[in-house]
C-alpha atoms as a PDB file:
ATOM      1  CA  UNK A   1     107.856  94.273 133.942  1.00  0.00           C
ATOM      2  CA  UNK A   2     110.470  96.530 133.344  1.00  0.00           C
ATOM      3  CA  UNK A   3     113.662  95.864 131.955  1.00  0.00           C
ATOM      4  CA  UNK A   4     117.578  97.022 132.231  1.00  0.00           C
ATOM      5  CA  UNK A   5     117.498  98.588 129.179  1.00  0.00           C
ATOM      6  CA  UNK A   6     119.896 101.160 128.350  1.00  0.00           C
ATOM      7  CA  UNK A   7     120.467 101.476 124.646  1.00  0.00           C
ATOM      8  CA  UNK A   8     118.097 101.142 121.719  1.00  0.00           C
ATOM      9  CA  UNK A   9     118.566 101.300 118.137  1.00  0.00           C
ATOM     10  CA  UNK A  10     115.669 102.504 115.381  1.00  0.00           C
ATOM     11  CA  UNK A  11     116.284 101.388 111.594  1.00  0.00           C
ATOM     12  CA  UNK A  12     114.224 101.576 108.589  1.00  0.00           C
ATOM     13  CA  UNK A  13     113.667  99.014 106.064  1.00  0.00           C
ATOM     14  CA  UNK A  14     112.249  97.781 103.026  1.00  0.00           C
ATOM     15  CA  UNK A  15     110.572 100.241 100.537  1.00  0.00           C
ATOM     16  CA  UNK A  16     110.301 103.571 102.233  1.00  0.00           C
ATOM     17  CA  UNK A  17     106.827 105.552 102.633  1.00  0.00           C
ATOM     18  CA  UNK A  18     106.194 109.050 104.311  1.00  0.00           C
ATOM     19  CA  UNK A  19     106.251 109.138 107.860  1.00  0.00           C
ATOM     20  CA  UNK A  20     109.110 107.148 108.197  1.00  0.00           C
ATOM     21  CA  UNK A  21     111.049 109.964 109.152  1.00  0.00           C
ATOM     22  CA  UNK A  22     108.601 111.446 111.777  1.00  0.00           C
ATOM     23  CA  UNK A  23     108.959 108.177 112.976  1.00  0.00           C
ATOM     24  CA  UNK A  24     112.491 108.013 113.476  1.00  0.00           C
ATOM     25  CA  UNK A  25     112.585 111.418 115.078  1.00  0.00           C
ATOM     26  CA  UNK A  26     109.729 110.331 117.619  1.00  0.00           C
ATOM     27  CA  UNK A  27     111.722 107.423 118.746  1.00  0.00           C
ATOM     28  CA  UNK A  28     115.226 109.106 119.244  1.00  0.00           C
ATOM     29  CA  UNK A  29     113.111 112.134 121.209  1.00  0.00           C
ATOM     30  CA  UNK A  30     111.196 109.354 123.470  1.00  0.00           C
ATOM     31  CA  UNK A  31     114.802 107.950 124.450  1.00  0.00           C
ATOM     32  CA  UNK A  32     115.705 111.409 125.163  1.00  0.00           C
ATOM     33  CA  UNK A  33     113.157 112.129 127.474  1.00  0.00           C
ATOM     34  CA  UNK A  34     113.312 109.041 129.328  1.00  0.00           C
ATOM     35  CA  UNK A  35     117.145 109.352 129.741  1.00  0.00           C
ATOM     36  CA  UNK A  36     117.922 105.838 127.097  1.00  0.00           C
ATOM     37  CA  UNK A  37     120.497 106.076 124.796  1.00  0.00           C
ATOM     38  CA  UNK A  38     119.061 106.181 120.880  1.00  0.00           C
ATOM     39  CA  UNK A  39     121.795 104.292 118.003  1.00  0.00           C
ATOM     40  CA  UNK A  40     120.865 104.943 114.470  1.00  0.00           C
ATOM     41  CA  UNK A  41     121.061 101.934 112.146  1.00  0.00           C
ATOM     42  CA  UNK A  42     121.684 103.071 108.626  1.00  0.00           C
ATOM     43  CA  UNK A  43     120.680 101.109 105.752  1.00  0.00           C
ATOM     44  CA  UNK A  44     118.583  98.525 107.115  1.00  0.00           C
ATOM     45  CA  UNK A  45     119.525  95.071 108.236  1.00  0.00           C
ATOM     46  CA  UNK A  46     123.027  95.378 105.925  1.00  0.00           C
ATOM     47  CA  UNK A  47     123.930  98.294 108.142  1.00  0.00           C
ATOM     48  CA  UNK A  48     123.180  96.014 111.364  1.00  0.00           C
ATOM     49  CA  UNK A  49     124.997  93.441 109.867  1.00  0.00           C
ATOM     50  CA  UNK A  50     128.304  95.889 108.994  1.00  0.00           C
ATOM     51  CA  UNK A  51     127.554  97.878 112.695  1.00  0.00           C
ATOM     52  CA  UNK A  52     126.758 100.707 110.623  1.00  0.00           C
ATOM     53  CA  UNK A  53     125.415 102.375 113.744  1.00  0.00           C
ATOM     54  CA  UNK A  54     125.103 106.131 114.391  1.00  0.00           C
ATOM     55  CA  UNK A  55     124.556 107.570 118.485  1.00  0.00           C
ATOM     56  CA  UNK A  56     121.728 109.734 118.178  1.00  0.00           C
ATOM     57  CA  UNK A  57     120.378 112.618 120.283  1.00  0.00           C
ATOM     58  CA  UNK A  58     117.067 114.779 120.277  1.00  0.00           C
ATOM     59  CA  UNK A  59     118.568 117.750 118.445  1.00  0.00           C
ATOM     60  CA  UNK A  60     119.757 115.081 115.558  1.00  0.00           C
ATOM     61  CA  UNK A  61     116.374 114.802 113.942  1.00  0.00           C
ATOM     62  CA  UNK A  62     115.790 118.650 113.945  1.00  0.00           C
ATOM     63  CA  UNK A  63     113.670 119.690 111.045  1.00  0.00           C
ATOM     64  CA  UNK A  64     112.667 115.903 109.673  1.00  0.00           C
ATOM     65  CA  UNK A  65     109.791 115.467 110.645  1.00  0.00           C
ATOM     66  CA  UNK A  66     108.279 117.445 107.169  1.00  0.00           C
ATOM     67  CA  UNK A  67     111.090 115.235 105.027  1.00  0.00           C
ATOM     68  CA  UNK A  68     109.801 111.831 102.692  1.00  0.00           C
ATOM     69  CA  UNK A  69     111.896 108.997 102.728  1.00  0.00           C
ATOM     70  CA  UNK A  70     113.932 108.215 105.481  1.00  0.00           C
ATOM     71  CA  UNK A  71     117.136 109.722 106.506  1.00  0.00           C
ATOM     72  CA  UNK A  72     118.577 106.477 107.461  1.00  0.00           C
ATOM     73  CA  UNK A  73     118.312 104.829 104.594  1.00  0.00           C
ATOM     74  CA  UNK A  74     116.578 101.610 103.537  1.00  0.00           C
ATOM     75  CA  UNK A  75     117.961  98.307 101.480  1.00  0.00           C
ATOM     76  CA  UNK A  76     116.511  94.838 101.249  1.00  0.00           C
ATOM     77  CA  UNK A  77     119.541  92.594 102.768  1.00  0.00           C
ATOM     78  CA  UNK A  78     119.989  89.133 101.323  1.00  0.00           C
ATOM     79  CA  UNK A  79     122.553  88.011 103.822  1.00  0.00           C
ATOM     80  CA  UNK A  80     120.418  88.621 106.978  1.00  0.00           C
ATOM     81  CA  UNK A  81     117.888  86.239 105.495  1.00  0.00           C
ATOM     82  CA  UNK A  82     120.354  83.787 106.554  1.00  0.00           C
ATOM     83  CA  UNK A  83     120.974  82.556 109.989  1.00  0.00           C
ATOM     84  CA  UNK A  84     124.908  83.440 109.565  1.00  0.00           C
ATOM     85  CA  UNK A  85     123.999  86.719 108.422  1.00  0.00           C
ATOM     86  CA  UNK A  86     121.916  86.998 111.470  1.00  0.00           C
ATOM     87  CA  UNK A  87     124.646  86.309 113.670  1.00  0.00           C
ATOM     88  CA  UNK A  88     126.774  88.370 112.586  1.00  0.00           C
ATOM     89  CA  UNK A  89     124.046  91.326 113.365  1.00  0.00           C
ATOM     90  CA  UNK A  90     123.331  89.950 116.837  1.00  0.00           C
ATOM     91  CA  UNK A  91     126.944  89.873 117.531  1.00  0.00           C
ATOM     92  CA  UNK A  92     127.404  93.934 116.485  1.00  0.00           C
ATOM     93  CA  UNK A  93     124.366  94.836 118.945  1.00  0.00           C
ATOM     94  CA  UNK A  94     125.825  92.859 121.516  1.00  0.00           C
ATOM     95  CA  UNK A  95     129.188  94.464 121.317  1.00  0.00           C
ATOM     96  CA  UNK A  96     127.697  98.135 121.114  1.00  0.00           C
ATOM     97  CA  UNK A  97     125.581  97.479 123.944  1.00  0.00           C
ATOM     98  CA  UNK A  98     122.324  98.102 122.398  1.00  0.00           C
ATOM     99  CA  UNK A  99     119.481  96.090 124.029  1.00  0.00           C
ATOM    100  CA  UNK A 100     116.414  96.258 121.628  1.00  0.00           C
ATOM    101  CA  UNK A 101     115.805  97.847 118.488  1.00  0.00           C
ATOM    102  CA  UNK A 102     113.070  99.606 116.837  1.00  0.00           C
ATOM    103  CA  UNK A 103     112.373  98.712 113.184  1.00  0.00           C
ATOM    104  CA  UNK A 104     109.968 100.637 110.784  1.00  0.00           C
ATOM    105  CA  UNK A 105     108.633  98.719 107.601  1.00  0.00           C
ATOM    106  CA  UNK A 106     106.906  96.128 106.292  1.00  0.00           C
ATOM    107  CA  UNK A 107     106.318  92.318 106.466  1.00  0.00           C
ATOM    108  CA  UNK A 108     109.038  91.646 104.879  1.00  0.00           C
ATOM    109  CA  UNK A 109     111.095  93.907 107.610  1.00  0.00           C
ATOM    110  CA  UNK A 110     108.819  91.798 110.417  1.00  0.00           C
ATOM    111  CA  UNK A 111     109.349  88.905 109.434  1.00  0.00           C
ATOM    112  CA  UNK A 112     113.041  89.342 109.438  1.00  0.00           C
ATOM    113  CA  UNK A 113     112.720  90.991 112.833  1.00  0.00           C
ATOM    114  CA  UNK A 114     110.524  87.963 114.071  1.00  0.00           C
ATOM    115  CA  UNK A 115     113.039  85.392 113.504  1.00  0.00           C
ATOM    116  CA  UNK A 116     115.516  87.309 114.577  1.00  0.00           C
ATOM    117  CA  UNK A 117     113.741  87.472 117.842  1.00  0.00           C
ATOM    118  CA  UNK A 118     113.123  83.939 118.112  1.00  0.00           C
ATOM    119  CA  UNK A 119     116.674  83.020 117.301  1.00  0.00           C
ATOM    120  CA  UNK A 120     118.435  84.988 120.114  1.00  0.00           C
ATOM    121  CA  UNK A 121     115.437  86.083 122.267  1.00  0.00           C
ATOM    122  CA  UNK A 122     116.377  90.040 121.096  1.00  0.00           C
ATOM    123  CA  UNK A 123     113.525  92.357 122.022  1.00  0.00           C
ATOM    124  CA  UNK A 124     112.031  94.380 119.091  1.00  0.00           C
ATOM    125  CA  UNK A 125     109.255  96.095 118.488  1.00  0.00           C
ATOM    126  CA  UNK A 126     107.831  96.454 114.939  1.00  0.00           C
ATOM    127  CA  UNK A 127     106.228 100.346 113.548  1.00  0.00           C
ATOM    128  CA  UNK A 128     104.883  99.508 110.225  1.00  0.00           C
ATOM    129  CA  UNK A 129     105.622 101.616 107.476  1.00  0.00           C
ATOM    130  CA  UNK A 130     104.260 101.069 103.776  1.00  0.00           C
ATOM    131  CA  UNK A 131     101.952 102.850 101.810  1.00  0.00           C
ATOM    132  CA  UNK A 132      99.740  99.866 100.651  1.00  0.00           C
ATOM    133  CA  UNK A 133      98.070  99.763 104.049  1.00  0.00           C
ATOM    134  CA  UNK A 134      98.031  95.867 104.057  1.00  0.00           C
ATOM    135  CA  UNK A 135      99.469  94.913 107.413  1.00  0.00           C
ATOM    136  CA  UNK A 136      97.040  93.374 110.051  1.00  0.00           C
ATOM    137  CA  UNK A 137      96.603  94.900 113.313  1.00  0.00           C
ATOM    138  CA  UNK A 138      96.873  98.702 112.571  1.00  0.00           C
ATOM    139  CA  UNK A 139      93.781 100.668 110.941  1.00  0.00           C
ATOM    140  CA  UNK A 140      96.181 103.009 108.904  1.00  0.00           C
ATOM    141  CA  UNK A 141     100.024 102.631 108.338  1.00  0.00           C
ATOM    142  CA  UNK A 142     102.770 105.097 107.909  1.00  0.00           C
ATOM    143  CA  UNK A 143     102.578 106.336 104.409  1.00  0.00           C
ATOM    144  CA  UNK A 144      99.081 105.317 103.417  1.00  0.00           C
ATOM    145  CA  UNK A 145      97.296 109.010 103.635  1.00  0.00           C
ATOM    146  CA  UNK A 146     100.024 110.918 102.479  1.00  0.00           C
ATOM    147  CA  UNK A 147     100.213 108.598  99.294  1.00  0.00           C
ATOM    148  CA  UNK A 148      96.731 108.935  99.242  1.00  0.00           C
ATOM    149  CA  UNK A 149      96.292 112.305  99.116  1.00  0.00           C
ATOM    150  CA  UNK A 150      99.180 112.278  96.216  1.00  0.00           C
ATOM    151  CA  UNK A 151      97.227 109.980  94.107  1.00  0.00           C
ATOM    152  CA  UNK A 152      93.783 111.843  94.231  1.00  0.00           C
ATOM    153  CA  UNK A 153      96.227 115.320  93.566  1.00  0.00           C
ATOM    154  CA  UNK A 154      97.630 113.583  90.446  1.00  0.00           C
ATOM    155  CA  UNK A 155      93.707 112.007  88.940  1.00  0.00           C
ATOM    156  CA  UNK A 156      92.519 115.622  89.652  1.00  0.00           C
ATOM    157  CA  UNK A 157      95.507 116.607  87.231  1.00  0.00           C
ATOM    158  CA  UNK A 158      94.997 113.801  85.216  1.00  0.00           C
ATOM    159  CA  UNK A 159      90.616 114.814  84.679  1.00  0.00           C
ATOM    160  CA  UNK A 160      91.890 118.523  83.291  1.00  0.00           C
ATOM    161  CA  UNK A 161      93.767 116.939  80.356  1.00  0.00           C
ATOM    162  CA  UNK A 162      91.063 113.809  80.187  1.00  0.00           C
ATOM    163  CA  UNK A 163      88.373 116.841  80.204  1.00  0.00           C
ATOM    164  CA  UNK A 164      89.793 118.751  77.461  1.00  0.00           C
ATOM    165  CA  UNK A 165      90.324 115.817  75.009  1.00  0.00           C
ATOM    166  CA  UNK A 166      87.684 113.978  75.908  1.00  0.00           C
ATOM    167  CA  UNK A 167      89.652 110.982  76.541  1.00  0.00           C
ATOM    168  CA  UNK A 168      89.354 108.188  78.801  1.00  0.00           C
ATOM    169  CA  UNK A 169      92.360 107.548  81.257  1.00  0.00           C
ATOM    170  CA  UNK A 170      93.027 104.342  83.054  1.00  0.00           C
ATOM    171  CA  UNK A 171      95.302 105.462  85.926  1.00  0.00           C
ATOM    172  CA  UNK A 172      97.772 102.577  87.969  1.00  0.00           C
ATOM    173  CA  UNK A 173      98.046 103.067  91.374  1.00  0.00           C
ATOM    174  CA  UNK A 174     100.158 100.650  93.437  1.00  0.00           C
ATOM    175  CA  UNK A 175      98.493  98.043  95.607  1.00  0.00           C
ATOM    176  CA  UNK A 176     100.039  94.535  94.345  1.00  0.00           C
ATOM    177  CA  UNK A 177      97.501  92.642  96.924  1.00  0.00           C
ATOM    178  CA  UNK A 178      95.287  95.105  97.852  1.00  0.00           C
ATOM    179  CA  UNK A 179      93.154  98.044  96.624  1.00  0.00           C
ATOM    180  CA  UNK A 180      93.294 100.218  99.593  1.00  0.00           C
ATOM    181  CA  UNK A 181      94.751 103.243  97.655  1.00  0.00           C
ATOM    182  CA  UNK A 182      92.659 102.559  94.375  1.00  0.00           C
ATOM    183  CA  UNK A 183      89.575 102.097  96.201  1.00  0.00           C
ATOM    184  CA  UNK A 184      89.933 105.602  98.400  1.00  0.00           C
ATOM    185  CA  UNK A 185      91.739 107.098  95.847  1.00  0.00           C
ATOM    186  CA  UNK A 186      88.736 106.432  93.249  1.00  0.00           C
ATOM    187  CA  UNK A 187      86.249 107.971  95.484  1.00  0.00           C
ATOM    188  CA  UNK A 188      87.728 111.102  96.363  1.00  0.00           C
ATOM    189  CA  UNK A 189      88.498 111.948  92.602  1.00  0.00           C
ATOM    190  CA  UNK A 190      85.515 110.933  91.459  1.00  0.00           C
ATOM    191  CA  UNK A 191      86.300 108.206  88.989  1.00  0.00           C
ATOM    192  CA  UNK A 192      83.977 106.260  87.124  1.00  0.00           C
ATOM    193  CA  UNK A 193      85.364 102.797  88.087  1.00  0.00           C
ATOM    194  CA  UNK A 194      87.270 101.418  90.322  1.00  0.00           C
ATOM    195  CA  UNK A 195      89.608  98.186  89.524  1.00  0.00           C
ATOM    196  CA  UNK A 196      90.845  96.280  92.650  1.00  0.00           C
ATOM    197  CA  UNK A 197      91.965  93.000  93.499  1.00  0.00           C
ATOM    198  CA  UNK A 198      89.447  92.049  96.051  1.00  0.00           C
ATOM    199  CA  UNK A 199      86.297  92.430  93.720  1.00  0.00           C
ATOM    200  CA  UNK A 200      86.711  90.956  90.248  1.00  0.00           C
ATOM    201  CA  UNK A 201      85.040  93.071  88.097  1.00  0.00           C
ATOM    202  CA  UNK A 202      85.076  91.576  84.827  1.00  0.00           C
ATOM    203  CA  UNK A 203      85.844  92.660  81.473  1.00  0.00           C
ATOM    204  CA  UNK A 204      82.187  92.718  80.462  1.00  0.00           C
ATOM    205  CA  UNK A 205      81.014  94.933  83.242  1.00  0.00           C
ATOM    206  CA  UNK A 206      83.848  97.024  82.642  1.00  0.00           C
ATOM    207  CA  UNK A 207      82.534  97.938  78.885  1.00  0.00           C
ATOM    208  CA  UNK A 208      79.106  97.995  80.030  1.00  0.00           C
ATOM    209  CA  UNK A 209      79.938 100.172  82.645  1.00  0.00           C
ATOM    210  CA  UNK A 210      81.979 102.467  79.893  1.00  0.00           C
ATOM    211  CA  UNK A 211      78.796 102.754  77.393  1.00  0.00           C
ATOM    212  CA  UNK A 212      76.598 103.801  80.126  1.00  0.00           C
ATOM    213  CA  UNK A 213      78.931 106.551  81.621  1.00  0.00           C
ATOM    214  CA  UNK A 214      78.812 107.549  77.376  1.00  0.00           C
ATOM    215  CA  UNK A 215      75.651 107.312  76.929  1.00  0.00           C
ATOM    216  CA  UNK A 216      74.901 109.391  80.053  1.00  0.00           C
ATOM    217  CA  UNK A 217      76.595 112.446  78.107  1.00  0.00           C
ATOM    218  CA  UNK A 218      80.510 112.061  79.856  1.00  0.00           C
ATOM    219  CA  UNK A 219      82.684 112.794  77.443  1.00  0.00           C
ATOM    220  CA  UNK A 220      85.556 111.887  79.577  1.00  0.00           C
ATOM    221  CA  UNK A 221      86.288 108.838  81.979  1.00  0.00           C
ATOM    222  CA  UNK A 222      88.816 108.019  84.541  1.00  0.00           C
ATOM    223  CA  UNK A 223      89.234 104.488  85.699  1.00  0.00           C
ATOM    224  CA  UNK A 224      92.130 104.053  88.484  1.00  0.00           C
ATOM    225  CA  UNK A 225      93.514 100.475  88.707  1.00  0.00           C
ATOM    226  CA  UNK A 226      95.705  98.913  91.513  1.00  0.00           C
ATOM    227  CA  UNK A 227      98.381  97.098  89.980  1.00  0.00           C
ATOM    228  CA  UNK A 228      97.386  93.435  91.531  1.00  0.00           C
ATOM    229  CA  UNK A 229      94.303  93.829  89.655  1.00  0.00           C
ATOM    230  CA  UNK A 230      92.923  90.404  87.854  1.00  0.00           C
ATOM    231  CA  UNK A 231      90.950  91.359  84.983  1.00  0.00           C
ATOM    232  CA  UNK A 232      93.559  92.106  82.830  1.00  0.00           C
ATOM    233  CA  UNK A 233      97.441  90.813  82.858  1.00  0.00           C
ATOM    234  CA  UNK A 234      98.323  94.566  83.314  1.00  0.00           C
ATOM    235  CA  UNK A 235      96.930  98.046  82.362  1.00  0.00           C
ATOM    236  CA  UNK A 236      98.002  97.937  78.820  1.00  0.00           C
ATOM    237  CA  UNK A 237      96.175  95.053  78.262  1.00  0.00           C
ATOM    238  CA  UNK A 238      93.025  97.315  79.557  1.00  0.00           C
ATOM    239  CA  UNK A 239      93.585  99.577  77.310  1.00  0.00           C
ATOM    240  CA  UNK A 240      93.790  97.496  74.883  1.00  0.00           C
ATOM    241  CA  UNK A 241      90.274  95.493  74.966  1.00  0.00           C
ATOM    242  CA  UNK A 242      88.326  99.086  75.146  1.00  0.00           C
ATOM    243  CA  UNK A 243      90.227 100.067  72.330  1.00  0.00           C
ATOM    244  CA  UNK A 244      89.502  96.762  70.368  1.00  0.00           C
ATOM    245  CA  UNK A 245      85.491  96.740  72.020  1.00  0.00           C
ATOM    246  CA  UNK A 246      84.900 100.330  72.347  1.00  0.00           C
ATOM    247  CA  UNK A 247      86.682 102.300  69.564  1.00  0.00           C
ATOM    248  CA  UNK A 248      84.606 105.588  70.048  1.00  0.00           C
ATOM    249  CA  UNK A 249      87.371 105.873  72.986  1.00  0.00           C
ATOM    250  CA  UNK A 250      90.211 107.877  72.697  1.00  0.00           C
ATOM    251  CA  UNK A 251      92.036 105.683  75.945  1.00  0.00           C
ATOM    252  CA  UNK A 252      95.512 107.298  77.569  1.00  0.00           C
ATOM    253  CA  UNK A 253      97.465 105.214  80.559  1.00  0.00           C
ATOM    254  CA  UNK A 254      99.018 106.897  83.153  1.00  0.00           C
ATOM    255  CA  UNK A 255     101.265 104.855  85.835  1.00  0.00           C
ATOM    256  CA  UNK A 256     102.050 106.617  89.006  1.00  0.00           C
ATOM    257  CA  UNK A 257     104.755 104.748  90.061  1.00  0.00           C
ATOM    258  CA  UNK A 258     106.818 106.017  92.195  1.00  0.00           C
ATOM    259  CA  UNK A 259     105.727 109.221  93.161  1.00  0.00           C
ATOM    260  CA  UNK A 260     103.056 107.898  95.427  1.00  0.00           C
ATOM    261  CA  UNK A 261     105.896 107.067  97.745  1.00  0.00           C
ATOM    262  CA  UNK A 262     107.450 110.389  98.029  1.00  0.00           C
ATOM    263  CA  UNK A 263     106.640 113.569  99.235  1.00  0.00           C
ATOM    264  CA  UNK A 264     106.478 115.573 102.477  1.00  0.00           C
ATOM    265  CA  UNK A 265     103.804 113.655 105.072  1.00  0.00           C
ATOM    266  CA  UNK A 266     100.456 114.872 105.687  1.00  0.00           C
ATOM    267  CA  UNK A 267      99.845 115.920 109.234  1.00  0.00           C
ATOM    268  CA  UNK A 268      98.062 112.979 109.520  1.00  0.00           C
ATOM    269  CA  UNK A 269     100.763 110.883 108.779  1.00  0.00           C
ATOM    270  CA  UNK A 270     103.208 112.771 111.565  1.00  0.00           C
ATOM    271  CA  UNK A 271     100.630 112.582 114.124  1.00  0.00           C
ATOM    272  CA  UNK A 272     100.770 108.823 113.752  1.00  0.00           C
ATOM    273  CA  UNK A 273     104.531 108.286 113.651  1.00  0.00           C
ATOM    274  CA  UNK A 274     104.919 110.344 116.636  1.00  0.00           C
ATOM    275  CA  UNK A 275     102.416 108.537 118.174  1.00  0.00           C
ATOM    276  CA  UNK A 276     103.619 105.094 116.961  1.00  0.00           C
ATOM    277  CA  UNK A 277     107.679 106.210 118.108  1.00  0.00           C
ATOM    278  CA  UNK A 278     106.567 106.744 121.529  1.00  0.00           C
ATOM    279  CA  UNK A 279     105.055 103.329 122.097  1.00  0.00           C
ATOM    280  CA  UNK A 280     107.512 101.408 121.026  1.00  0.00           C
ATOM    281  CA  UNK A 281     109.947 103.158 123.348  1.00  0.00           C
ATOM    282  CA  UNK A 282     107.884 102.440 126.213  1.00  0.00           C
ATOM    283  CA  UNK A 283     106.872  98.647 124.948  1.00  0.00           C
ATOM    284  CA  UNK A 284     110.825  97.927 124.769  1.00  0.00           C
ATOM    285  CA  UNK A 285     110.948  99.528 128.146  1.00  0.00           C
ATOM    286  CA  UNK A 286     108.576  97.639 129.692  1.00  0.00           C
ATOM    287  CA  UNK A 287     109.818  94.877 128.909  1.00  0.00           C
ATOM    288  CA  UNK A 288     108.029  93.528 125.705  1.00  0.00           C
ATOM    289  CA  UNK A 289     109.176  92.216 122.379  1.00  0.00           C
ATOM    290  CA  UNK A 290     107.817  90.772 119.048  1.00  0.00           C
ATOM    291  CA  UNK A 291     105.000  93.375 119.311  1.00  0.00           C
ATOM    292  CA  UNK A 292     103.779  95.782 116.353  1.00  0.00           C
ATOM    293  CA  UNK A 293     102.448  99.353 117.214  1.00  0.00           C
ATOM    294  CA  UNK A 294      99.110 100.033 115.443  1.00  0.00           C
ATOM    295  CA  UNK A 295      96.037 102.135 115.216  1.00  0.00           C
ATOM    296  CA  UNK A 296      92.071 100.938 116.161  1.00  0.00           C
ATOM    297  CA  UNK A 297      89.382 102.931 116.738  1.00  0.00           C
ATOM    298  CA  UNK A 298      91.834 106.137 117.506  1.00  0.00           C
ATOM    299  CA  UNK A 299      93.908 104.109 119.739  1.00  0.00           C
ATOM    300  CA  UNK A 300      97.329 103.059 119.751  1.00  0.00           C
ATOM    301  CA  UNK A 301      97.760  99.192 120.208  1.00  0.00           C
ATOM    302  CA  UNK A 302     100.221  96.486 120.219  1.00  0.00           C
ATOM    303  CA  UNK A 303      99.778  93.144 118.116  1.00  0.00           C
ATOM    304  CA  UNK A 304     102.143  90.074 117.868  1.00  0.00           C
ATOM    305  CA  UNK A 305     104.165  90.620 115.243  1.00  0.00           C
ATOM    306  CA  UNK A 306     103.166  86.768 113.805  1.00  0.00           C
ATOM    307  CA  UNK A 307      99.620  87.578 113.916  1.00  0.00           C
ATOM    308  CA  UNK A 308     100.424  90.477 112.024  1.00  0.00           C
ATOM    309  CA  UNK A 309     102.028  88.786 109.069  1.00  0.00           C
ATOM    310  CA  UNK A 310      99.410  86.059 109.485  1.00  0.00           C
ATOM    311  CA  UNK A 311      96.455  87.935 109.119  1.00  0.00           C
ATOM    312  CA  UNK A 312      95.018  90.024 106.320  1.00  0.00           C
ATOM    313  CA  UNK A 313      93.572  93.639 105.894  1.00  0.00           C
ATOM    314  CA  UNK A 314      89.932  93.524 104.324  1.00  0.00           C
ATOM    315  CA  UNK A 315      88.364  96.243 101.746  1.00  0.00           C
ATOM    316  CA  UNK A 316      86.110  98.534 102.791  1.00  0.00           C
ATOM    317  CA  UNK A 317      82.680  97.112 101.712  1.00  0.00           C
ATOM    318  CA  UNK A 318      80.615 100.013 102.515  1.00  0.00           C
ATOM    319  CA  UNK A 319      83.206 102.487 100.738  1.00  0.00           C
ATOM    320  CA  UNK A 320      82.678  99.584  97.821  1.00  0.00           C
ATOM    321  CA  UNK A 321      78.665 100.359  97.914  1.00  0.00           C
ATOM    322  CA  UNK A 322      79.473 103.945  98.392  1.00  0.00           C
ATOM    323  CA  UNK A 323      81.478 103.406  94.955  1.00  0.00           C
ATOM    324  CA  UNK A 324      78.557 101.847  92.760  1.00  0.00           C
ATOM    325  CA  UNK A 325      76.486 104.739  93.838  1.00  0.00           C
ATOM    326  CA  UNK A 326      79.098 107.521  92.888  1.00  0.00           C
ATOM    327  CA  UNK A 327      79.719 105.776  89.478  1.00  0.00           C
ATOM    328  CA  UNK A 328      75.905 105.852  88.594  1.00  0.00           C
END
């Protein structure tokens, strides 16, 4: 059914990821074209809480769509974890007039936005927005190529200097619970292993793997590790054991960080948001609420919010198999 609303507001929150602002800029444009008035929430739930809000028109996301990070701002907010904080954030959309908001991050953003929605019956509709790629109910989300493709830029980088010192690299890549990025990111550079949460490798099969990519006649190695990994309590610890087990290595660490997050998005990555922006204008429009925009099968789709914090993303097995036959 439709609904009476006039104003909506679009925040970001959490960590930020590319795409975010494509996102943004996709939302305030869809209001503009269907004649709805866009607020801007800056930083997060704080600036909800504080009525930080900013009216917003199609010209004021001119030239953002190519930007990282997010224009608006992000923070994690302590206080709206509380139901008095909460109140005090339903009370400043009430007053502005703003009936549903838009709100780009990740399960920690949704679940604030859930409960929010259950508390005071608020319609919201959830774009997710992390580079990890570990949200249920969305193939890809915002941020996951373009990190992606900043990884595999950075191993390539990473192979010259392994190359010309014959040195073996273990290279972090985030993914606390999940190897999304690793796993991809492995493949397309070419690395000899491939550390992940999801498959437990083992330290054994690790060194064996090491002495056979040796004895095969590489003189250099690159193994890329998500940071949730299990073998080892953390990369140094990696580095470490070869060391101790395998001193004919001459082992380096390299820990992207932060960079993965930055950066301008890829076209894939603005396709998406733009995509993403405009459906969850029309979902608030049409009347529904605790919903997440996603991706399947080229699609975009909607999926309760609660089964998307409830559920979990699963590895790729055949990319896994395509792994062990790359690493031969």
């Amino acid at each position: 059914m439709a609904t009476n609303i006039k104003k909506i507001a679009v925040l970001t929150s959490g960590g930020d990821s590319p795409g975010m602002n494509a996102a943004i800029r996709s939302v305030v444009r869809t209001c503009a074209f269907l004649d709805v008035e866009c607020v801007a929430i800056y930083r997060g739930y704080d600036g909800m809480i504080e009525g930080d809000f900013v009216p917003m028109n199609a010209r004021s996301v001119n030239n953002i769509i190519n930007k990282g990070g997010t224009i608006l701002k992000s923070a994690r907010c302590e206080e709206f974890r509380t139901p008095e904080g909460r109140k005090l954030a339903y009370d400043q959309l009430i007053a502005e007039g703003i009936g549903g908001f838009v709100v780009i991050g990740g399960d920690g953003s949704f679940r604030g936005a859930t409960t929010f929605n259950e508390e005071f019956d608020f319609p919201v509709i959830g774009i997710p927005g992390t580079i990890d790629n570990d949200i249920f109910g969305t193939r890809y989300t915002l941020g996951f190529d373009t990190a992606l493709n900043t990884v595999v830029d950075a191993i390539d980088k990473i192979r010259d200097t392994a190359s010309s010192h014959n040195r073996l690299f273990f290279i972090e890549v985030m993914g606390r619970d999940v190897g999304h990025i690793a796993l991809n990111a492995g493949v397309a550079a070419g690395a000899e292993e491939i550390l992940i949460p999801e498959e437990n490798l083992g330290l054994e099969r690790l060194l064996d793997s090491l002495k056979r990519s040796k004895k095969s006649g590489k003189s250099s190695s690159i193994v890329v590790v998500a940071e949730g990994d299990k073998i080892g309590k953390n990369v140094f610890e990696l580095k470490e054991y070869v060391e101790e087990h395998l001193p004919i290595y001459d082992v380096r660490v390299s820990v992207l960080g932060h960079m993965q997050r930055g950066g301008a998005p890829t076209a894939f990555d603005r396709v998406l948001a733009s995509r993403m922006g405009v459906k969850a204008v029309e979902a608030l429009l049409e009347g529904k609420t605790n919903l997440m925009v996603g991706i399947m099968d080229s699609k975009i789709v909607l999926t309760p919010i609660t089964e998307a914090l409830r559920g979990h993303t699963k590895i790729d097995k055949e990319l896994i198999r395509v792994s062990d036959i790359m690493t031969t």
